[in-house]
C-alpha atoms as a PDB file:
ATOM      1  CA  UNK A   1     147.444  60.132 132.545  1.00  0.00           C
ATOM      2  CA  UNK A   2     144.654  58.673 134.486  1.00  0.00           C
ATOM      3  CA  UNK A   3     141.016  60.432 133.684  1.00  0.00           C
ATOM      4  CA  UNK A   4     140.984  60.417 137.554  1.00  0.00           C
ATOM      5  CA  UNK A   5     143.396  62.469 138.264  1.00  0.00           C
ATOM      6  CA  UNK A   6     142.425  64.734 135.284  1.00  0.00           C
ATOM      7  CA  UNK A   7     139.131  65.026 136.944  1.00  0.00           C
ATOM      8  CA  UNK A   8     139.929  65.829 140.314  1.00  0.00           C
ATOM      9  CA  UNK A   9     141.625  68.209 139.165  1.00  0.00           C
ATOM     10  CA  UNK A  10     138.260  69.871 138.679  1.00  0.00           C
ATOM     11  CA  UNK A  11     137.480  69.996 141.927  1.00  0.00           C
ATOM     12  CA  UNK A  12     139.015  72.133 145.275  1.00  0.00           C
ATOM     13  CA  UNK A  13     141.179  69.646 146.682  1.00  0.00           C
ATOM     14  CA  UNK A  14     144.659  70.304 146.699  1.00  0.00           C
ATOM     15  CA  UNK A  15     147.619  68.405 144.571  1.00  0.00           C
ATOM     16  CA  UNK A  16     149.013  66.863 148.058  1.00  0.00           C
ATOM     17  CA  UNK A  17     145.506  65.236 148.185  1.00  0.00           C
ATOM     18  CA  UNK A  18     145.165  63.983 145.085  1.00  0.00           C
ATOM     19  CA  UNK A  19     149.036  62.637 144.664  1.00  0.00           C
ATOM     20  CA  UNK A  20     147.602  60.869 148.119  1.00  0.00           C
ATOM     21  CA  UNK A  21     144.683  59.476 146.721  1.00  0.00           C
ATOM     22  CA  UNK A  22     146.228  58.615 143.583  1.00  0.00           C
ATOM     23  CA  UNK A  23     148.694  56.566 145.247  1.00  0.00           C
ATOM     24  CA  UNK A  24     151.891  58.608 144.695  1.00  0.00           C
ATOM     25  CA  UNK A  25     154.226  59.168 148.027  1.00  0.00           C
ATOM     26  CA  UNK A  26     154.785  62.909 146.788  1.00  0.00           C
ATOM     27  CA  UNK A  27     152.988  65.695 145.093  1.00  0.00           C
ATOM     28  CA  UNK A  28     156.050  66.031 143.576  1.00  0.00           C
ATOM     29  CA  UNK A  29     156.206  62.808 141.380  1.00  0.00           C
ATOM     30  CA  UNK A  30     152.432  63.169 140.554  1.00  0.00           C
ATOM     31  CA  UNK A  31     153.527  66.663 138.907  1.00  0.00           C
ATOM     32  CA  UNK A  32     156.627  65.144 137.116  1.00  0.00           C
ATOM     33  CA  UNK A  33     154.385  62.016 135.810  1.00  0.00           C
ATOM     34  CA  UNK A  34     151.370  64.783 134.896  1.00  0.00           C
ATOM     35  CA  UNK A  35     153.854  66.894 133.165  1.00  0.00           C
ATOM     36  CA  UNK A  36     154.969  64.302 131.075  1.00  0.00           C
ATOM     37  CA  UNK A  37     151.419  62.562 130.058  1.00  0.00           C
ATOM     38  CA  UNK A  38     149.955  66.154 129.731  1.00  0.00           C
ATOM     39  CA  UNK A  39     152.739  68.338 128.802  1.00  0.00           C
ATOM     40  CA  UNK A  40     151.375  70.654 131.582  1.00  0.00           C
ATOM     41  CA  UNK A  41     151.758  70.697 135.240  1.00  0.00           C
ATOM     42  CA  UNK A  42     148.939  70.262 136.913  1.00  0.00           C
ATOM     43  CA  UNK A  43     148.473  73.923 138.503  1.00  0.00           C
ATOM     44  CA  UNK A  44     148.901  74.901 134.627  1.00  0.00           C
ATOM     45  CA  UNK A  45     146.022  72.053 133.639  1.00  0.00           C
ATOM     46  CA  UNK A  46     143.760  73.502 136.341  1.00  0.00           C
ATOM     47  CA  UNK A  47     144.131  77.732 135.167  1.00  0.00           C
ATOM     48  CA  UNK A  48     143.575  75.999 132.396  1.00  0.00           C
ATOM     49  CA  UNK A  49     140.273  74.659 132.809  1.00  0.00           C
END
């Protein structure tokens, strides 16, 4: 997964934005493509953290 998206996921914005920024059309597929690189979703990646 792209160290981008890992590390925005350290900071307050929410998933919508960073799917946005990322370049996906939908949260949604940046959770399904996070899941799969991470094994995690990226809520779960953030309690994580």
């Amino acid at each position: 997964m792209d160290a981008h998206v890992r590390r925005n996921l350290r900071d307050p914005v929410t998933v919508d934005q960073l799917a946005a920024v990322a370049g996906f059309s939908h949260s949604q597929h940046l959770s399904t493509a996070f899941r799969r690189a991470r094994g995690s979703s990226p809520s779960q990646y953030r309690a994580a953290r």
